[in-house]
PDB file of N, CA and C in Angstrom:
ATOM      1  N   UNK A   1       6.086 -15.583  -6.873  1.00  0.00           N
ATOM      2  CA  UNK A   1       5.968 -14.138  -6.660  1.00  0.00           C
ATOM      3  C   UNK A   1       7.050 -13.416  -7.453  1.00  0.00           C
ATOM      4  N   UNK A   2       6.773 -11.940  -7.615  1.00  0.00           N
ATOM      5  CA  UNK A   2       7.720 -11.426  -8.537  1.00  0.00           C
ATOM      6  C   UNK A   2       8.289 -10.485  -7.913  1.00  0.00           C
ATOM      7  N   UNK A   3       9.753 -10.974  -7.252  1.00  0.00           N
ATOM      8  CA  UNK A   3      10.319 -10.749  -5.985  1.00  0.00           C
ATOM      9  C   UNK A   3      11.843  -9.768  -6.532  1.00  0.00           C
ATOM     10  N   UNK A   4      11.842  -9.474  -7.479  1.00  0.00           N
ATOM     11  CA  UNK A   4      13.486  -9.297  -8.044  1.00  0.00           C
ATOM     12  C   UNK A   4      13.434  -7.834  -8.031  1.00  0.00           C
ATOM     13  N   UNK A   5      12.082  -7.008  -7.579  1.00  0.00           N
ATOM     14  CA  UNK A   5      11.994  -5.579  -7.067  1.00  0.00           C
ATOM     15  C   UNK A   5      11.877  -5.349  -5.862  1.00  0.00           C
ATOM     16  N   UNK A   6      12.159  -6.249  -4.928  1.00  0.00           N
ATOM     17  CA  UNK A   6      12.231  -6.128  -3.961  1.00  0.00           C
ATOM     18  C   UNK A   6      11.350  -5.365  -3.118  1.00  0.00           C
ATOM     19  N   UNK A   7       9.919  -5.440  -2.994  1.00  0.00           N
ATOM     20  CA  UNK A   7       8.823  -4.771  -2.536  1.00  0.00           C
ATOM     21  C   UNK A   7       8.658  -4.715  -1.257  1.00  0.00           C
ATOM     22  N   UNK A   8       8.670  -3.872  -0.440  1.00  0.00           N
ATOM     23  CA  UNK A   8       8.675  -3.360   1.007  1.00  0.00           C
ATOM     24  C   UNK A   8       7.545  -4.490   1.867  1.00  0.00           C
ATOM     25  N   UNK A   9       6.463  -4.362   1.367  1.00  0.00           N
ATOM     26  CA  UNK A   9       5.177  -5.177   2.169  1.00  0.00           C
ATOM     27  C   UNK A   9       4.844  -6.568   0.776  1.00  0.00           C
ATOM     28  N   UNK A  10       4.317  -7.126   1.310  1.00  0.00           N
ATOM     29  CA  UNK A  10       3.213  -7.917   0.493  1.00  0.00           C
ATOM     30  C   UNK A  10       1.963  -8.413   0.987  1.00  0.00           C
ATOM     31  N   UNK A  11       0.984  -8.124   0.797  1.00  0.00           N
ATOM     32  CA  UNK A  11      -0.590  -8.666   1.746  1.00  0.00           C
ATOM     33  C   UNK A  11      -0.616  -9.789   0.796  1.00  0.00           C
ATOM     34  N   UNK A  12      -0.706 -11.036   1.644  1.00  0.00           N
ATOM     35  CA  UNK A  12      -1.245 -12.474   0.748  1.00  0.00           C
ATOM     36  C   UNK A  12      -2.695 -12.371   0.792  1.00  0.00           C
ATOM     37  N   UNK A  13      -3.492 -11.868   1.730  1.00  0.00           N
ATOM     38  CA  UNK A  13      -4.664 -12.122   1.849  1.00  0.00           C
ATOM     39  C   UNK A  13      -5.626 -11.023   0.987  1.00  0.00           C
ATOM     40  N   UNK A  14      -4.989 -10.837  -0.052  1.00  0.00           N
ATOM     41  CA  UNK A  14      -5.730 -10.042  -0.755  1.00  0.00           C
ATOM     42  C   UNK A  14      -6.217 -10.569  -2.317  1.00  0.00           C
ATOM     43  N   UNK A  15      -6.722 -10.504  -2.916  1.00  0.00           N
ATOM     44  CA  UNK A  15      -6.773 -10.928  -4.611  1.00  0.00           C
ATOM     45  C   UNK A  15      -6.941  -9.711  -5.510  1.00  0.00           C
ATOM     46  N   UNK A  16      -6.210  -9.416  -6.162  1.00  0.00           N
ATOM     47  CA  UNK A  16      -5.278 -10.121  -6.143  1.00  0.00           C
ATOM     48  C   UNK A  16      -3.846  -9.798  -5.026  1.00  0.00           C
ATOM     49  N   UNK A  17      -2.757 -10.796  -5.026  1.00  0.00           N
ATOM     50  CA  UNK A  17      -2.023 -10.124  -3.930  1.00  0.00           C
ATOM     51  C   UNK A  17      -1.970  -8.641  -3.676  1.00  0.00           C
ATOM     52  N   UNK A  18      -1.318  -7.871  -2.892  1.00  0.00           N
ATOM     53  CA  UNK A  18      -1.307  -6.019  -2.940  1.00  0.00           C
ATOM     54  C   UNK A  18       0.285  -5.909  -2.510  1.00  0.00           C
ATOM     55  N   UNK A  19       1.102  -5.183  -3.711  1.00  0.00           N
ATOM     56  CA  UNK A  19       2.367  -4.941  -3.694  1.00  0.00           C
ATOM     57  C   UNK A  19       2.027  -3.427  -2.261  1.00  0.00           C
ATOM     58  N   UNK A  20       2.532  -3.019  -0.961  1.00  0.00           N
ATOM     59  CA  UNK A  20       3.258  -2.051  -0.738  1.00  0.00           C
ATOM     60  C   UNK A  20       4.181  -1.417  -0.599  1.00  0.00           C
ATOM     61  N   UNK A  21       5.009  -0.188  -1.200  1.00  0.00           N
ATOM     62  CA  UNK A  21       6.166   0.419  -1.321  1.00  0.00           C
ATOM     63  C   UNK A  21       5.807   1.315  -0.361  1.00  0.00           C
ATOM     64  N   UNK A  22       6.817   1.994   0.449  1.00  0.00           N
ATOM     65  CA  UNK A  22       6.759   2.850   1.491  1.00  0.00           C
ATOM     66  C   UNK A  22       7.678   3.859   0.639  1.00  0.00           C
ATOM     67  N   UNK A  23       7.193   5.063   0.162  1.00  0.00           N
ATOM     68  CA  UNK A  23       7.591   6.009  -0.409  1.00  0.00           C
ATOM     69  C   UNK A  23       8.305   7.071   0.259  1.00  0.00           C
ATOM     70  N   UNK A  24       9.439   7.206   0.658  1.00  0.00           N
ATOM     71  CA  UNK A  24      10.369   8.279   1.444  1.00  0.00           C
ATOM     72  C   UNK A  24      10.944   9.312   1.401  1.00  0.00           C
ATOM     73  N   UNK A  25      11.509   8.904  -0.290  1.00  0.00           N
ATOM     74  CA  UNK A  25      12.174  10.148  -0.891  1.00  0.00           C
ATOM     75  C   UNK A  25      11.496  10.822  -2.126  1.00  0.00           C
ATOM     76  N   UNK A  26      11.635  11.921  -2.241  1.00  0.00           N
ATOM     77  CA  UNK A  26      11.213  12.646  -3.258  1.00  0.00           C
ATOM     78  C   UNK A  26      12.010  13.097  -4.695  1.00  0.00           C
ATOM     79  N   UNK A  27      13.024  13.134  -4.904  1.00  0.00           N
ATOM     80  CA  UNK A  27      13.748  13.207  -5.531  1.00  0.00           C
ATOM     81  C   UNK A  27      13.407  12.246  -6.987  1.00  0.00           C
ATOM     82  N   UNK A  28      13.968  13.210  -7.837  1.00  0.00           N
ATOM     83  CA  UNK A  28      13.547  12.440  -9.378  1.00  0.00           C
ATOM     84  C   UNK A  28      13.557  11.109  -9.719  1.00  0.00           C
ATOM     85  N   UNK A  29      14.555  10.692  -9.360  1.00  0.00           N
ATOM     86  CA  UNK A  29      15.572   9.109  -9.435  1.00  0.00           C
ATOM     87  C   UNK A  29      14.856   8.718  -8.786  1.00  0.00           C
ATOM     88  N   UNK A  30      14.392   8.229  -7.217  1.00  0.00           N
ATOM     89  CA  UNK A  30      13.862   7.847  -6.611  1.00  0.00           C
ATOM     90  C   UNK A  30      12.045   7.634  -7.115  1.00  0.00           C
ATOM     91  N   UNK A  31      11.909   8.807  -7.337  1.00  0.00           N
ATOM     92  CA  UNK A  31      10.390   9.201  -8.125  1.00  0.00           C
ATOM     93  C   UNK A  31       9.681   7.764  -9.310  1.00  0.00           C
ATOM     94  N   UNK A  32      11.198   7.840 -10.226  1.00  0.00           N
ATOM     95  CA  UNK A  32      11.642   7.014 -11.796  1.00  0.00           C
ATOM     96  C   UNK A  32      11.203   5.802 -11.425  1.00  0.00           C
ATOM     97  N   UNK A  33      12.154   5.519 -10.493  1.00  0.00           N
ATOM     98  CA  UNK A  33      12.370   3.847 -10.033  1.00  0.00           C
ATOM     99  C   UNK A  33      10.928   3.333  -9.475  1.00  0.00           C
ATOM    100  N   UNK A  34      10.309   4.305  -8.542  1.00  0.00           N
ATOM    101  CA  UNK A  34       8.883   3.919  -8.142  1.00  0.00           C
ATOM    102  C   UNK A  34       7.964   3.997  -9.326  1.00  0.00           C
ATOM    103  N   UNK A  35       8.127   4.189 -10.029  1.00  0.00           N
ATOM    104  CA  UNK A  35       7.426   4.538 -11.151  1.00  0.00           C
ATOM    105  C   UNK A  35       7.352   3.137 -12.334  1.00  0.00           C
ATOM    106  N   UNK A  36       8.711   2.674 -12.737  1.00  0.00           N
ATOM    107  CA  UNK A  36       8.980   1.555 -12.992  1.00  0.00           C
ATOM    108  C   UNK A  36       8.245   0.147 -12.264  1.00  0.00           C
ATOM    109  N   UNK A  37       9.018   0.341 -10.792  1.00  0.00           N
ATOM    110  CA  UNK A  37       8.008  -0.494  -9.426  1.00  0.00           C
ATOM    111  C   UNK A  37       6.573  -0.936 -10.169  1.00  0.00           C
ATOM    112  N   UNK A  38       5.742   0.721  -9.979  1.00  0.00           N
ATOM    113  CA  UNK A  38       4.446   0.224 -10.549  1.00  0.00           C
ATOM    114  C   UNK A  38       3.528  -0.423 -11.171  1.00  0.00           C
ATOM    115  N   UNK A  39       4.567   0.323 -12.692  1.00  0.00           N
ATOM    116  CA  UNK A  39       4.289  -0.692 -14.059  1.00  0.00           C
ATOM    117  C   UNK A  39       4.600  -2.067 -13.697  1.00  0.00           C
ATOM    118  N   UNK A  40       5.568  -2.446 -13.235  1.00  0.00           N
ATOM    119  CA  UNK A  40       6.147  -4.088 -13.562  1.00  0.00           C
ATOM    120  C   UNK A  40       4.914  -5.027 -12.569  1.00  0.00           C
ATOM    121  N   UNK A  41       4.541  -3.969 -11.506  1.00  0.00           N
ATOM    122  CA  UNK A  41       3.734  -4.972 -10.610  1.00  0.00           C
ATOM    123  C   UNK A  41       2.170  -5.294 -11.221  1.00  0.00           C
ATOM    124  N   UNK A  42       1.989  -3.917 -11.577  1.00  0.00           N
ATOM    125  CA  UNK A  42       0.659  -3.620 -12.314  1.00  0.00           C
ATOM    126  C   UNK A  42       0.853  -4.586 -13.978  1.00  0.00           C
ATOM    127  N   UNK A  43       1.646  -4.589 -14.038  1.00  0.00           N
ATOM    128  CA  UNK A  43       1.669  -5.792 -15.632  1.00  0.00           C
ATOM    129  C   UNK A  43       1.612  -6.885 -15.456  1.00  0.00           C
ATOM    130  N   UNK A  44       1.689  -7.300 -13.603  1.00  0.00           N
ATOM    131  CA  UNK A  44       1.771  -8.990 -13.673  1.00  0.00           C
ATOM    132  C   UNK A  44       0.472  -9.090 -12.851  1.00  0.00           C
ATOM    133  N   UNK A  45      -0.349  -8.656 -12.540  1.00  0.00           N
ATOM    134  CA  UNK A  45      -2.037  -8.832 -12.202  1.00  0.00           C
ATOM    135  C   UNK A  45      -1.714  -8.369 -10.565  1.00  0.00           C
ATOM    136  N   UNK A  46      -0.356  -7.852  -9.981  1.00  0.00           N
ATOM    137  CA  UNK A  46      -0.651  -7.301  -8.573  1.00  0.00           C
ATOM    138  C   UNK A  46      -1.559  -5.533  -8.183  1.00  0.00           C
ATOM    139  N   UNK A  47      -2.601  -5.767  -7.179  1.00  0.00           N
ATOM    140  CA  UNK A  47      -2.412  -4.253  -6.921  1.00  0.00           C
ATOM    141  C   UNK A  47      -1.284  -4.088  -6.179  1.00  0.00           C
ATOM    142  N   UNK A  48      -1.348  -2.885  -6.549  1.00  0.00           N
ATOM    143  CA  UNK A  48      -0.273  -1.811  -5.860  1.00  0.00           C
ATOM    144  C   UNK A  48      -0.776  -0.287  -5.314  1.00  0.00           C
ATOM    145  N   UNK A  49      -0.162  -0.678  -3.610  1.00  0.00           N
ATOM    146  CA  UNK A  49      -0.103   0.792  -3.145  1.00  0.00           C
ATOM    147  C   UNK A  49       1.374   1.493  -2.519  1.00  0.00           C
ATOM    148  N   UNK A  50       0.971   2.764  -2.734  1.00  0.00           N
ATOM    149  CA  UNK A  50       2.184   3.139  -2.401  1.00  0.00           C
ATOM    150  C   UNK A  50       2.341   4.272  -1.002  1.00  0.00           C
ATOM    151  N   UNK A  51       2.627   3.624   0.207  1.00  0.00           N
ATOM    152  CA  UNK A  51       2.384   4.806   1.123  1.00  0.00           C
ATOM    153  C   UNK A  51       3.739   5.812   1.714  1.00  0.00           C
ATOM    154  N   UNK A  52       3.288   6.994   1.931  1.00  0.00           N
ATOM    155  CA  UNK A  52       4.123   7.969   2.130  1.00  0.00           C
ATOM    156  C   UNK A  52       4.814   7.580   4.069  1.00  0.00           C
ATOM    157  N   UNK A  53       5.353   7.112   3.905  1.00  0.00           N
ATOM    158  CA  UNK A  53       6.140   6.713   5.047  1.00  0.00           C
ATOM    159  C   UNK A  53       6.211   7.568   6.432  1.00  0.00           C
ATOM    160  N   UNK A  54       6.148   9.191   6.275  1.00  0.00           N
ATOM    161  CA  UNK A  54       5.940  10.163   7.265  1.00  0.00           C
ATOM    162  C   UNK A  54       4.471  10.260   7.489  1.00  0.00           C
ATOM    163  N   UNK A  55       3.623   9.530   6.894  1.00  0.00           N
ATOM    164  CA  UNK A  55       1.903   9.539   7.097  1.00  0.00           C
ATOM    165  C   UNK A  55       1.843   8.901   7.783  1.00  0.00           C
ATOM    166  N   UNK A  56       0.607   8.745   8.542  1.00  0.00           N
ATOM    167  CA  UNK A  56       0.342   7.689   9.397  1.00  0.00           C
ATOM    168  C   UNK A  56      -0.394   6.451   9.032  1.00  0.00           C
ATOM    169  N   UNK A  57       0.027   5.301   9.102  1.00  0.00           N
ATOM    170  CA  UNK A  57      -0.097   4.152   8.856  1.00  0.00           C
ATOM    171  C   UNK A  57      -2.078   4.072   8.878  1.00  0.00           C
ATOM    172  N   UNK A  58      -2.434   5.082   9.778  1.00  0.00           N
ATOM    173  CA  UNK A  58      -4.056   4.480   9.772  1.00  0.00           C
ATOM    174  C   UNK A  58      -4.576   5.452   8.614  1.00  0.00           C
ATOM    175  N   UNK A  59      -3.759   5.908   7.725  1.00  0.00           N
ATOM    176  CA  UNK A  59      -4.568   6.744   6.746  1.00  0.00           C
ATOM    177  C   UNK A  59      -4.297   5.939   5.351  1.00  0.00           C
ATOM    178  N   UNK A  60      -3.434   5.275   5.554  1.00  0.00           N
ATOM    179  CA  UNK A  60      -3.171   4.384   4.407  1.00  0.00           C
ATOM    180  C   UNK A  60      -4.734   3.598   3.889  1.00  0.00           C
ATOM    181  N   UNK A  61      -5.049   3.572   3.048  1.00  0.00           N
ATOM    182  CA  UNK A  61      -6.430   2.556   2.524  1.00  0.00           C
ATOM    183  C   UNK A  61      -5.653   1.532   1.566  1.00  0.00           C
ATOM    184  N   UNK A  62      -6.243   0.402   2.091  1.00  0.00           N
ATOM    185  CA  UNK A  62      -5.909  -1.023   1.581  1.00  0.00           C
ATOM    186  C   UNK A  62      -7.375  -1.802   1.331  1.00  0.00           C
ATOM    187  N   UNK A  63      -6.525  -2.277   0.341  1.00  0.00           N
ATOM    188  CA  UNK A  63      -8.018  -3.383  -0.215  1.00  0.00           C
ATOM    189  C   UNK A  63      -8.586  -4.130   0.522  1.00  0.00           C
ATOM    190  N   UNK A  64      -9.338  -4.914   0.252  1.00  0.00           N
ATOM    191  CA  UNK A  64     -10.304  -5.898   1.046  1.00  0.00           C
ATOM    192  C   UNK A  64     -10.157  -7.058   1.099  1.00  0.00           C
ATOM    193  N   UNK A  65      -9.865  -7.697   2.465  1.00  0.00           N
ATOM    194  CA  UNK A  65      -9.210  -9.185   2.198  1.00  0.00           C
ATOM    195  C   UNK A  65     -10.114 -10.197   2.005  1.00  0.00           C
ATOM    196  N   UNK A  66      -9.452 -11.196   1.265  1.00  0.00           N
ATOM    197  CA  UNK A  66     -10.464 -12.180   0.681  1.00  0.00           C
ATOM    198  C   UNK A  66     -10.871 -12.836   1.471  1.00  0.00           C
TER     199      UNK A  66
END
């Protein structure tokens, strides 16, 4: 796994795996770095979602497990 971004969630039961980041802050820097997050996960064959942390967990949509 490609663990050296330190990703909040990971679903194994997905294909391909599904990176989640819990998104908190808004701020530019913060913004950058999730942004980076993305690309690196999205370049190695993971999806990626990213949920807004003050939302509620049942509005989040996640993929379909294998």
């Amino acid at each position: 796994m490609f663990l050296d971004h330190r990703p909040d969630m990971v679903l194994m039961d997905t294909t391909p795996k599904t990176i989640i980041e819990v998104a908190g802050y808004q701020d530019a820097e913060y913004r950058q770095k999730l942004a980076e997050k993305r690309e690196k996960y999205l370049e190695r064959g993971y999806q990626y979602v990213e949920w807004d942390g003050n939302s509620s967990i049942e509005k989040l949509t996640l993929p379909p497990k294998q």
